[in-house]
N, C-alpha and C. Protein backbone atom coordinates (compact mmCIF):
# COMPACT_ATOMS: atom_id res chain seq x y z
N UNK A 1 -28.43 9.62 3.94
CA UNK A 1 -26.98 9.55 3.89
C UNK A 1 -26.52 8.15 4.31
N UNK A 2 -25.24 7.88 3.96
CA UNK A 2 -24.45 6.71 4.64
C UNK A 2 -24.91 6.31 6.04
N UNK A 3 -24.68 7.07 7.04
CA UNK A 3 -24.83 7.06 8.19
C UNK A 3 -26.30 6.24 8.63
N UNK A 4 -26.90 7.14 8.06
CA UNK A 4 -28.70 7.06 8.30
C UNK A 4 -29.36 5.09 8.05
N UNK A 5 -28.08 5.10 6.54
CA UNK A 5 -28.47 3.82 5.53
C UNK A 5 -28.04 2.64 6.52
N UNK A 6 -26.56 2.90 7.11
CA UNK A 6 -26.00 2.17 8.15
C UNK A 6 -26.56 1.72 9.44
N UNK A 7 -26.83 2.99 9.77
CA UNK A 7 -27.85 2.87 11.16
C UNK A 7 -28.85 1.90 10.87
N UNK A 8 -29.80 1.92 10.12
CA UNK A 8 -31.24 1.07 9.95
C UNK A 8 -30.85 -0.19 9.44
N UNK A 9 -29.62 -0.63 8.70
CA UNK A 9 -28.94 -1.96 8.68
C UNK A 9 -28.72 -2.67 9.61
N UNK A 10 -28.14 -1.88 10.51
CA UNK A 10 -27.55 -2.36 11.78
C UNK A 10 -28.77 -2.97 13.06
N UNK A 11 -29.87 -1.82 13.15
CA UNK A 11 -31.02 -2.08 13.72
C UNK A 11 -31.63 -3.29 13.40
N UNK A 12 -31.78 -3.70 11.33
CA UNK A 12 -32.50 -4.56 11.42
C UNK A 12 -31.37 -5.79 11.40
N UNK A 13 -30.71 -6.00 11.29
CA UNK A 13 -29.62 -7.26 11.72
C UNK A 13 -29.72 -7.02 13.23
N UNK A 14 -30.25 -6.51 13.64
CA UNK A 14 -29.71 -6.24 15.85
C UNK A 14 -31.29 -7.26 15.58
N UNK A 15 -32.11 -7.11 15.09
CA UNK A 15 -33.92 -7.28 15.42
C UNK A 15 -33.78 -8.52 15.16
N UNK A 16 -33.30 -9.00 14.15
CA UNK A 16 -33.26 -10.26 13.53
C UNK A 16 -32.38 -11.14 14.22
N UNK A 17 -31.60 -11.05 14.54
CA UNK A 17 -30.36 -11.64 15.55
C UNK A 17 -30.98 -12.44 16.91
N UNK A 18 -31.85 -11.41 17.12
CA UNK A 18 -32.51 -11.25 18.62
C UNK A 18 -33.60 -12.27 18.50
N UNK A 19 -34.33 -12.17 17.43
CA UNK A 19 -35.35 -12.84 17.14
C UNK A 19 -35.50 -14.11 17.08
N UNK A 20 -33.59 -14.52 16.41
CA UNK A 20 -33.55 -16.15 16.63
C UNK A 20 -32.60 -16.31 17.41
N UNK A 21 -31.73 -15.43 18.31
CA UNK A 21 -31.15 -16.43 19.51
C UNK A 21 -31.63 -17.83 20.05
N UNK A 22 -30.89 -18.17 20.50
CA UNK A 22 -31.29 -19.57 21.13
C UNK A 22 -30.19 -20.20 21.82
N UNK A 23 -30.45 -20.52 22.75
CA UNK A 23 -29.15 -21.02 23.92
C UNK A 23 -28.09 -22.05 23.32
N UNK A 24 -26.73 -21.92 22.78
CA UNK A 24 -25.74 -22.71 22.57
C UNK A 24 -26.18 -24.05 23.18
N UNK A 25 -26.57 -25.11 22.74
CA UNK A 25 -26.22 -26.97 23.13
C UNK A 25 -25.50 -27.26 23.17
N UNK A 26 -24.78 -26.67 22.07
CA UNK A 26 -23.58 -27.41 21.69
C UNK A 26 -21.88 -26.49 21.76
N UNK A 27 -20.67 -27.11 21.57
CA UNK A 27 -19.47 -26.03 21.17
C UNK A 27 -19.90 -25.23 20.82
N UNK A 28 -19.34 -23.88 19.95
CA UNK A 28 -19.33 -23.16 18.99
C UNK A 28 -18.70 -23.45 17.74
N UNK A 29 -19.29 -23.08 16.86
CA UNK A 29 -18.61 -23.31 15.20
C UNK A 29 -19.15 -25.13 15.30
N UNK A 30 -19.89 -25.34 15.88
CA UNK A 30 -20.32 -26.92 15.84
C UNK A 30 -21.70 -26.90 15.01
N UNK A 31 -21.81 -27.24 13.67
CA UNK A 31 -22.79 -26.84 13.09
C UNK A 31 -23.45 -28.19 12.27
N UNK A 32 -22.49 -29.56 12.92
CA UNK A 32 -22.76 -30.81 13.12
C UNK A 32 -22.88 -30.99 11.34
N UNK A 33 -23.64 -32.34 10.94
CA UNK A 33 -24.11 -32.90 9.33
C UNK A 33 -25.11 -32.13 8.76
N UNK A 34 -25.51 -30.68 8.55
CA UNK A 34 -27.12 -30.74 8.07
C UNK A 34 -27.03 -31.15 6.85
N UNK A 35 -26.48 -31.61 6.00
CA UNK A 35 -26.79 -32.22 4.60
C UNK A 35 -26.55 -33.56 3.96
N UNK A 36 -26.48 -34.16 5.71
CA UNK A 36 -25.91 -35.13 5.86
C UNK A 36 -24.86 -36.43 5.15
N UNK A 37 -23.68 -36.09 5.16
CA UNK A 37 -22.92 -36.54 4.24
C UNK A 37 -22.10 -37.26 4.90
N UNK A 38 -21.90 -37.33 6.49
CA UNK A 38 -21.77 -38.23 7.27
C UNK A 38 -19.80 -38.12 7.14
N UNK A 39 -19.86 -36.73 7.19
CA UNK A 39 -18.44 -36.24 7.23
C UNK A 39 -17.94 -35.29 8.76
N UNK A 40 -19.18 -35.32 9.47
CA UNK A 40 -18.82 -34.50 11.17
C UNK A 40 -17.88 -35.94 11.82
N UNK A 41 -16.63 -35.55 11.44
CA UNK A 41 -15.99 -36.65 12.39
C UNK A 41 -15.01 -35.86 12.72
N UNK A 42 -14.47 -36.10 13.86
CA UNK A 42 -13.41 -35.68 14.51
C UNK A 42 -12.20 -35.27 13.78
N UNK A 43 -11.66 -35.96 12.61
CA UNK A 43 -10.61 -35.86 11.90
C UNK A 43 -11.38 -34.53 10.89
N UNK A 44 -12.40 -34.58 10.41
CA UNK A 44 -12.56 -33.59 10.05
C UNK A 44 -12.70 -32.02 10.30
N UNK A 45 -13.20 -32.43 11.37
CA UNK A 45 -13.31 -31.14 12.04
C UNK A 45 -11.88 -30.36 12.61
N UNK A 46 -11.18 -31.04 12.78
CA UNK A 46 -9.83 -30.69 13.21
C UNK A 46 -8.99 -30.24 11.77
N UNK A 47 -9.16 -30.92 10.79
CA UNK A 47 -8.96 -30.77 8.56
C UNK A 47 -9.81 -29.00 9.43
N UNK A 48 -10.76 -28.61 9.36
CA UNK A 48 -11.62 -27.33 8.92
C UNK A 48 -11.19 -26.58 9.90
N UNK A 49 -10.77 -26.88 11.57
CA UNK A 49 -10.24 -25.98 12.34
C UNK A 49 -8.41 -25.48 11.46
N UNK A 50 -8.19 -26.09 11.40
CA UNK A 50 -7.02 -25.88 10.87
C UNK A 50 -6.54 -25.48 9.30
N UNK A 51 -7.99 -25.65 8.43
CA UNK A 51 -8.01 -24.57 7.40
C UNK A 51 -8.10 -23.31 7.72
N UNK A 52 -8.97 -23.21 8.53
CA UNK A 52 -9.36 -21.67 9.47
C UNK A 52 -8.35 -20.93 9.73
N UNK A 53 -7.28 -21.63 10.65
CA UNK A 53 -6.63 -21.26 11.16
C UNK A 53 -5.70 -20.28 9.90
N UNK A 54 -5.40 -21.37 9.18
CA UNK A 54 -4.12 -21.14 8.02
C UNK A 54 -4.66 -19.52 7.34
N UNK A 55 -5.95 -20.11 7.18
CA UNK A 55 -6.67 -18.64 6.48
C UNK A 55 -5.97 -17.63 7.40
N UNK A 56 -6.43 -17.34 8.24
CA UNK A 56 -6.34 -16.10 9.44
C UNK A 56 -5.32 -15.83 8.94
N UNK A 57 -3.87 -16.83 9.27
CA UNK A 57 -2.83 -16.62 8.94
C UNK A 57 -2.29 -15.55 7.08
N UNK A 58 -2.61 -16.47 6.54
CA UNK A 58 -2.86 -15.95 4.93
C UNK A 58 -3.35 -14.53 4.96
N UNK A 59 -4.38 -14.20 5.68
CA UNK A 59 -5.03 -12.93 5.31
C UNK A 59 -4.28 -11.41 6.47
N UNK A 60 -3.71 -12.47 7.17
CA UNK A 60 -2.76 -11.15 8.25
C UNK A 60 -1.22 -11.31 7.29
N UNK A 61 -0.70 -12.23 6.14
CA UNK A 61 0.29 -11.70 5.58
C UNK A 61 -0.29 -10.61 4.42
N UNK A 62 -1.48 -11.13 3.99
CA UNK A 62 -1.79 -10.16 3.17
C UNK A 62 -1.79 -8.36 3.65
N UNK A 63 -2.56 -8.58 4.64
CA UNK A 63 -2.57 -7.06 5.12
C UNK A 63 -1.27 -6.17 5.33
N UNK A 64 -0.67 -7.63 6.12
CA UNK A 64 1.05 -7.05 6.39
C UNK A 64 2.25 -6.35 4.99
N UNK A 65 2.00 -7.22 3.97
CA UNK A 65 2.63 -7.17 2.92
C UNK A 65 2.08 -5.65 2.10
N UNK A 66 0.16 -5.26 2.37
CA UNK A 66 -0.01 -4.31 1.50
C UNK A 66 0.05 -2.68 2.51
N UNK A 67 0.38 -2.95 4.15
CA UNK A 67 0.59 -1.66 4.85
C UNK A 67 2.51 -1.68 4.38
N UNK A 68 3.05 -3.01 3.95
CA UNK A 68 4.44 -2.37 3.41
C UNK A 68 4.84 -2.16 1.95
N UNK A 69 3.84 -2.17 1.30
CA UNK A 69 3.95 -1.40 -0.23
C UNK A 69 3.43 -0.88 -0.57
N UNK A 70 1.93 -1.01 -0.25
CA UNK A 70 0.76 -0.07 -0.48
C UNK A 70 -0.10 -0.02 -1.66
N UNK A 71 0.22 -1.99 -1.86
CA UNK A 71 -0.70 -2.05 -3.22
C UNK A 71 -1.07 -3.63 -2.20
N UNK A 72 -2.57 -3.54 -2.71
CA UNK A 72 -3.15 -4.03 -2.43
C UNK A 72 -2.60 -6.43 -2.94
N UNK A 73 -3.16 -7.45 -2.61
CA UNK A 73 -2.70 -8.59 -2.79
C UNK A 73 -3.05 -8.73 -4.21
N UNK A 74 -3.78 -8.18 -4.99
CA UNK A 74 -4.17 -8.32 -6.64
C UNK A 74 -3.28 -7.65 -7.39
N UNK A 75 -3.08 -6.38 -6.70
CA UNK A 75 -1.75 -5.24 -7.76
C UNK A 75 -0.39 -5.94 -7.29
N UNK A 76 -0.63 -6.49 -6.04
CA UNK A 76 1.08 -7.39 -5.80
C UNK A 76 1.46 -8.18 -6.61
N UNK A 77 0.15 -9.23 -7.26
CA UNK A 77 0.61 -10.18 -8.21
C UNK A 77 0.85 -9.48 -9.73
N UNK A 78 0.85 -8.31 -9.73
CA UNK A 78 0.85 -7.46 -11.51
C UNK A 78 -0.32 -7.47 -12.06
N UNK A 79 -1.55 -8.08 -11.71
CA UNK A 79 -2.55 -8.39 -12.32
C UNK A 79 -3.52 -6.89 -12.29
């Protein structure tokens, strides 16, 4: 069942999680150049905190807008 399928998902994401912890060095959400493009700069990172942010924002009008009509942000646009 669902439940059963859920449970053993959850276990192996708990196993795997565990497996690569490793003590924070650094901030959080600090995930520095790995592809190095020599774009971790301060101005940027503050550009991506503040996309973040806007998102959050965006996706709590969405929710707000479809608990007050009760169609979802795709049936809002007619589509």
């Amino acid at each position: 069942s669902g439940t059963n399928g859920f449970a053993v998902l959850l276990l192996c994401v708990g196993l795997l999680e565990a497996n690569r912890w490793v003590n924070p060095s650094d901030e959080p959400g600090s995930y520095g150049d790995p592809f190095n493009f020599d774009q971790y700069t301060e101005e940027m990172r503050n550009r991506e905190l503040n996309n973040g942010r806007m998102a959050m924002f965006a996706v709590m009008g969405q929710i707000a807008a479809e608990m007050a009509t009760g169609l979802d942000p795709v049936q809002q646009f007619g589509l």
